[in-house]
C-alpha atoms as a PDB file:
ATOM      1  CA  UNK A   1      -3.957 -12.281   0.413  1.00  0.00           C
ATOM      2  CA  UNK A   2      -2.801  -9.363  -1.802  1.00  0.00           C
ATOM      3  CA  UNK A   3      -1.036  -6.108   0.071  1.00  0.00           C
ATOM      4  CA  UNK A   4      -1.444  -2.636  -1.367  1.00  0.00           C
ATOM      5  CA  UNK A   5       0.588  -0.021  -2.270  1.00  0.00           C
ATOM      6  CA  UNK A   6       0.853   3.752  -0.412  1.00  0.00           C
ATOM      7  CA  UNK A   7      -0.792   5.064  -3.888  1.00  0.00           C
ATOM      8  CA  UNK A   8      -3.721   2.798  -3.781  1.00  0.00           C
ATOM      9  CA  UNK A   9      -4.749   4.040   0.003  1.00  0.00           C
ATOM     10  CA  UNK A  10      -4.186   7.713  -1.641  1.00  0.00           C
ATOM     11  CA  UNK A  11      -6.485   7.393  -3.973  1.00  0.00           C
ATOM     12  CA  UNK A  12      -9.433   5.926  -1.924  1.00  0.00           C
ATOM     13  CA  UNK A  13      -9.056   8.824   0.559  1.00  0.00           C
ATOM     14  CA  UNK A  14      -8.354  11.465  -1.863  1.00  0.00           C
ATOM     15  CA  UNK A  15     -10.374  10.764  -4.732  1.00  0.00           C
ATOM     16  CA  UNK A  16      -8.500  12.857  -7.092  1.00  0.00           C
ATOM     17  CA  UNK A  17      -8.014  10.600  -9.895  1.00  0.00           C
ATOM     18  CA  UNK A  18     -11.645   9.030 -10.526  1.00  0.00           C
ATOM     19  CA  UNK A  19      -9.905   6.251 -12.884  1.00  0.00           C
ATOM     20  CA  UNK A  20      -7.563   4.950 -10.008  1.00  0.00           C
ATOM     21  CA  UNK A  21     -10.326   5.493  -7.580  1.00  0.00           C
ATOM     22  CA  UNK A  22     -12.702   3.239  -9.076  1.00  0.00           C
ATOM     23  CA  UNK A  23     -10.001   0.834  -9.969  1.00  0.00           C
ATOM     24  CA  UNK A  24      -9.025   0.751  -5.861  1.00  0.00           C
ATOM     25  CA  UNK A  25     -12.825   0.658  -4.441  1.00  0.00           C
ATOM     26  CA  UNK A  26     -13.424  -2.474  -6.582  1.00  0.00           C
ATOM     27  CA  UNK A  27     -10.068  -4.045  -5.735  1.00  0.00           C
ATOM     28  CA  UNK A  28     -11.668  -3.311  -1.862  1.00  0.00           C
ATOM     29  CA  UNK A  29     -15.235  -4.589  -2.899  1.00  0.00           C
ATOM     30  CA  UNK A  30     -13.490  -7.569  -4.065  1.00  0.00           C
ATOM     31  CA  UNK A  31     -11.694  -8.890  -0.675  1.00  0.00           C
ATOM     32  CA  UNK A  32     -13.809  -9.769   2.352  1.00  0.00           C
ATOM     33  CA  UNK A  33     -12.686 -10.192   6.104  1.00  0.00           C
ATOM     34  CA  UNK A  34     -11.683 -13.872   4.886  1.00  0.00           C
ATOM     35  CA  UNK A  35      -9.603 -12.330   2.083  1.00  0.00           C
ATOM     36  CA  UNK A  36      -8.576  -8.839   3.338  1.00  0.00           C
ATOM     37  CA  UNK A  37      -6.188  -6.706   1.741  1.00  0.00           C
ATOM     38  CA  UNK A  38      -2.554  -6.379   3.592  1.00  0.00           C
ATOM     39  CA  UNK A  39      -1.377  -2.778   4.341  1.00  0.00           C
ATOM     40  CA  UNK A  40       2.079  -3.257   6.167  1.00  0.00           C
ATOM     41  CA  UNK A  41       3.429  -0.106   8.023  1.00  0.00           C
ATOM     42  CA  UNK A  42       5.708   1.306   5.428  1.00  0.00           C
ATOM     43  CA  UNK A  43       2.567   2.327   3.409  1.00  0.00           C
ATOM     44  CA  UNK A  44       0.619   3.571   6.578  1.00  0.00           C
ATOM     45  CA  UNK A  45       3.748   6.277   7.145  1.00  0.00           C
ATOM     46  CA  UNK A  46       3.662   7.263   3.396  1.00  0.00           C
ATOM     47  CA  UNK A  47      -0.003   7.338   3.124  1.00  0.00           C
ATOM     48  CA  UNK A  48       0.289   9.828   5.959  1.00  0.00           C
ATOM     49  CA  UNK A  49       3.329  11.557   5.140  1.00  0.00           C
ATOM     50  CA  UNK A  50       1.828  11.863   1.672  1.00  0.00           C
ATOM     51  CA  UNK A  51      -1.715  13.313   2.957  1.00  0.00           C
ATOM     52  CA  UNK A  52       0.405  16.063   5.516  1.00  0.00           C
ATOM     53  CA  UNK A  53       3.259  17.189   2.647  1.00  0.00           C
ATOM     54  CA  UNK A  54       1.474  16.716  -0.678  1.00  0.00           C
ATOM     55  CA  UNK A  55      -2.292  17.225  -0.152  1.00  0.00           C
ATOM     56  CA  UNK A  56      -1.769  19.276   2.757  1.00  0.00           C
ATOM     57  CA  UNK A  57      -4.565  17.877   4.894  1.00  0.00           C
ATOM     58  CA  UNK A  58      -4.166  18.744   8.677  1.00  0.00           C
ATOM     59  CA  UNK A  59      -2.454  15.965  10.711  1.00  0.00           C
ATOM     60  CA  UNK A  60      -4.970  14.766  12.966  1.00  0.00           C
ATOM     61  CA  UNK A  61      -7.003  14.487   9.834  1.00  0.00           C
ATOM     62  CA  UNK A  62      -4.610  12.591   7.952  1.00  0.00           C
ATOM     63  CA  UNK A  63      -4.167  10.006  10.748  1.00  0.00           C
ATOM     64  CA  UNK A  64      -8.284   9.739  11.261  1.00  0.00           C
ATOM     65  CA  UNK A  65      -8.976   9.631   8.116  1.00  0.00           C
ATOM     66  CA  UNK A  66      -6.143   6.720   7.207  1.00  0.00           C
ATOM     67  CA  UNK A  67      -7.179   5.257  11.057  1.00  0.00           C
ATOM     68  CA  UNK A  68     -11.004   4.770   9.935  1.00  0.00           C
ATOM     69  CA  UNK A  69      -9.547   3.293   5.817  1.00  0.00           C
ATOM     70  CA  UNK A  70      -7.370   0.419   7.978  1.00  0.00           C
ATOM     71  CA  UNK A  71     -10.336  -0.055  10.599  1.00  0.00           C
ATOM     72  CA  UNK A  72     -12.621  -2.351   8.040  1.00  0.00           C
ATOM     73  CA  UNK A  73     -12.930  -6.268   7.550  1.00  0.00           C
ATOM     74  CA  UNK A  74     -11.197  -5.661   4.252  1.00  0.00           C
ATOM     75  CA  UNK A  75      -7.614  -4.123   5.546  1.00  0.00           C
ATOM     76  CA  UNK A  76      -5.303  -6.055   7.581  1.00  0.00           C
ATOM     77  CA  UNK A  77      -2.061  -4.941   9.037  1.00  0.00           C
ATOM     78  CA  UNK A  78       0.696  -7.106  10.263  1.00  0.00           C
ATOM     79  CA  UNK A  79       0.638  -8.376  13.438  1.00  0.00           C
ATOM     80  CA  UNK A  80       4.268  -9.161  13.247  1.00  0.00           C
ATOM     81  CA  UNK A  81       6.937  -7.168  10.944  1.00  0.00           C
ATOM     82  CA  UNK A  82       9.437  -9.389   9.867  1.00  0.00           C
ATOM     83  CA  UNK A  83      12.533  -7.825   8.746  1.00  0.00           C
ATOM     84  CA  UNK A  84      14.543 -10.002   5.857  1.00  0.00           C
ATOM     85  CA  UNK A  85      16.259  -9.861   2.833  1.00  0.00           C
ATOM     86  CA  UNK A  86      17.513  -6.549   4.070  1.00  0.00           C
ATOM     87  CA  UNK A  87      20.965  -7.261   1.683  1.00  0.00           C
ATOM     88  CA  UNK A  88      18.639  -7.629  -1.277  1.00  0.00           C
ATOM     89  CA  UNK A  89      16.625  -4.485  -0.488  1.00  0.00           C
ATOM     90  CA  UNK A  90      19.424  -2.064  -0.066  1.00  0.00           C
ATOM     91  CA  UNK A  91      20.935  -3.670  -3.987  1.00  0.00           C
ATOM     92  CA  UNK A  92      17.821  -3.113  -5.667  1.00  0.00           C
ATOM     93  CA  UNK A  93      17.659  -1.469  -8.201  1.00  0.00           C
ATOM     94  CA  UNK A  94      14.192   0.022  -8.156  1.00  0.00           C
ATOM     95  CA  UNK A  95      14.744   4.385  -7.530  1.00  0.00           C
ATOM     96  CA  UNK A  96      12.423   4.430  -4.489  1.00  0.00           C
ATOM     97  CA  UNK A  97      13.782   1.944  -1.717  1.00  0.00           C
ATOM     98  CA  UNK A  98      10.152   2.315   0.193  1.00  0.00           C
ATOM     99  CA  UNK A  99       8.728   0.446  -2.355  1.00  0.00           C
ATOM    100  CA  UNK A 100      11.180  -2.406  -2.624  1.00  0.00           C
ATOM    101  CA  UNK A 101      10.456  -2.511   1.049  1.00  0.00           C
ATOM    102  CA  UNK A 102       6.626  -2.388   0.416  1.00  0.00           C
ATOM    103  CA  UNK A 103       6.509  -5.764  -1.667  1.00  0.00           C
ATOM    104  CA  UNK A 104       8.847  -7.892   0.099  1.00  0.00           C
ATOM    105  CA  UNK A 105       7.277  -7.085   3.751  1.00  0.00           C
ATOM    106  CA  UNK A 106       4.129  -8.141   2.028  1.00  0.00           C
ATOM    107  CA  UNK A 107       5.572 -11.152   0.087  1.00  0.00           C
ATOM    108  CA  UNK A 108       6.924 -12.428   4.042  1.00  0.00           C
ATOM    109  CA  UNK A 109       3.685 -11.517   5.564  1.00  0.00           C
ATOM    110  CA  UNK A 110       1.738 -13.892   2.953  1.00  0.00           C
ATOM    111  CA  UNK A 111       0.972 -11.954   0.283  1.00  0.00           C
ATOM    112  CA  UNK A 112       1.009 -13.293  -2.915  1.00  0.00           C
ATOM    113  CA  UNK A 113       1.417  -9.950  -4.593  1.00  0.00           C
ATOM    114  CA  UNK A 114       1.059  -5.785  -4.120  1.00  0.00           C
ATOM    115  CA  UNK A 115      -0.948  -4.291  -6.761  1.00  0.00           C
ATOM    116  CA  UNK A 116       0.189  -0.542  -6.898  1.00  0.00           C
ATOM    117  CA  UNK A 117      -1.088   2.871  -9.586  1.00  0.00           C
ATOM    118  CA  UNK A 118       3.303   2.703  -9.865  1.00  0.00           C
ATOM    119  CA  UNK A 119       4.170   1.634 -13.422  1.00  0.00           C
ATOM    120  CA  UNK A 120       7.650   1.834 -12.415  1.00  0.00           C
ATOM    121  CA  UNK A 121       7.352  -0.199  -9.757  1.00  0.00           C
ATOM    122  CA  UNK A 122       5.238  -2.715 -11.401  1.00  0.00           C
ATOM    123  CA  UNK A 123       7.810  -3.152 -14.358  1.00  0.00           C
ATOM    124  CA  UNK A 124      10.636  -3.353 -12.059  1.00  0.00           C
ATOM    125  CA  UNK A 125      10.063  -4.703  -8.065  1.00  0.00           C
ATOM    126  CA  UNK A 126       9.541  -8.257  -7.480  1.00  0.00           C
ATOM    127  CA  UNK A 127       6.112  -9.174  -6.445  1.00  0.00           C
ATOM    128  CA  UNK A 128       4.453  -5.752  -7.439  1.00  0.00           C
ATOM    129  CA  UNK A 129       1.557  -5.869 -10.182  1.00  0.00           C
ATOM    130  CA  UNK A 130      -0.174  -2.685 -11.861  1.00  0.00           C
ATOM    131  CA  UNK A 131      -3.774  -2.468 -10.858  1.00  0.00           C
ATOM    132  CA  UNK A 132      -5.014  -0.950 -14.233  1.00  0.00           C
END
């Protein structure tokens, strides 16, 4: 299973980089209900938080639209959050803590990796790959 980063989800429902937005719909086309992509629910509450402040789509919008990306055979989200390595999250040294967060929720739900648009956090969180 791979998870997915806030940026990834941003781009399929925003479309405003077509690059990154065909990079994410084939990284969808290429998982199945068998091998779904993992979206754990830090990146839901960016992805929406993101939509509200920065694109400034209407709330009840922003939570149908990301409601109808995560209801497909290709998403899954957790059915259990399990909180470790919380010591090792707050000593990171990656700038933005929600993405150290990101990777290892997905790393202890199964996930062998997060592929993210982030070059930062590609180069510099555990577990996090570019999708290029």
């Amino acid at each position: 299973m791979i998870g997915i980063d806030t940026n990834i989800i941003v781009r399929l429902l925003t479309r405003d980089d077509p690059v990154q937005f065909d990079a994410a719909v084939s990284l969808v086309k290429s998982s199945s209900a068998e091998e779904p992509l993992f979206v754990n629910p830090m990146v839901i509450l960016e992805t929406i938080w993101v939509l509200e402040r920065v694109y400034k789509v209407d709330r009840i919008v922003a939570r149908n639209q990301v409601a109808g990306l995560l209801d497909t055979v290709e998403i899954r989200v957790p059915e259990t959050l399990r909180m470790e390595n919380w010591a090792q999250w707050f000593t990171a040294p990656h700038a933005d803590f929600s993405d150290v967060i990101i990777a290892d929720l997905n790393r202890a739900n199964g996930c062998e990796k997060t592929m993210t648009f982030d070059r930062k956090a590609a180069n510099s969180v555990p577990g996090m790959e570019l999708l290029a």
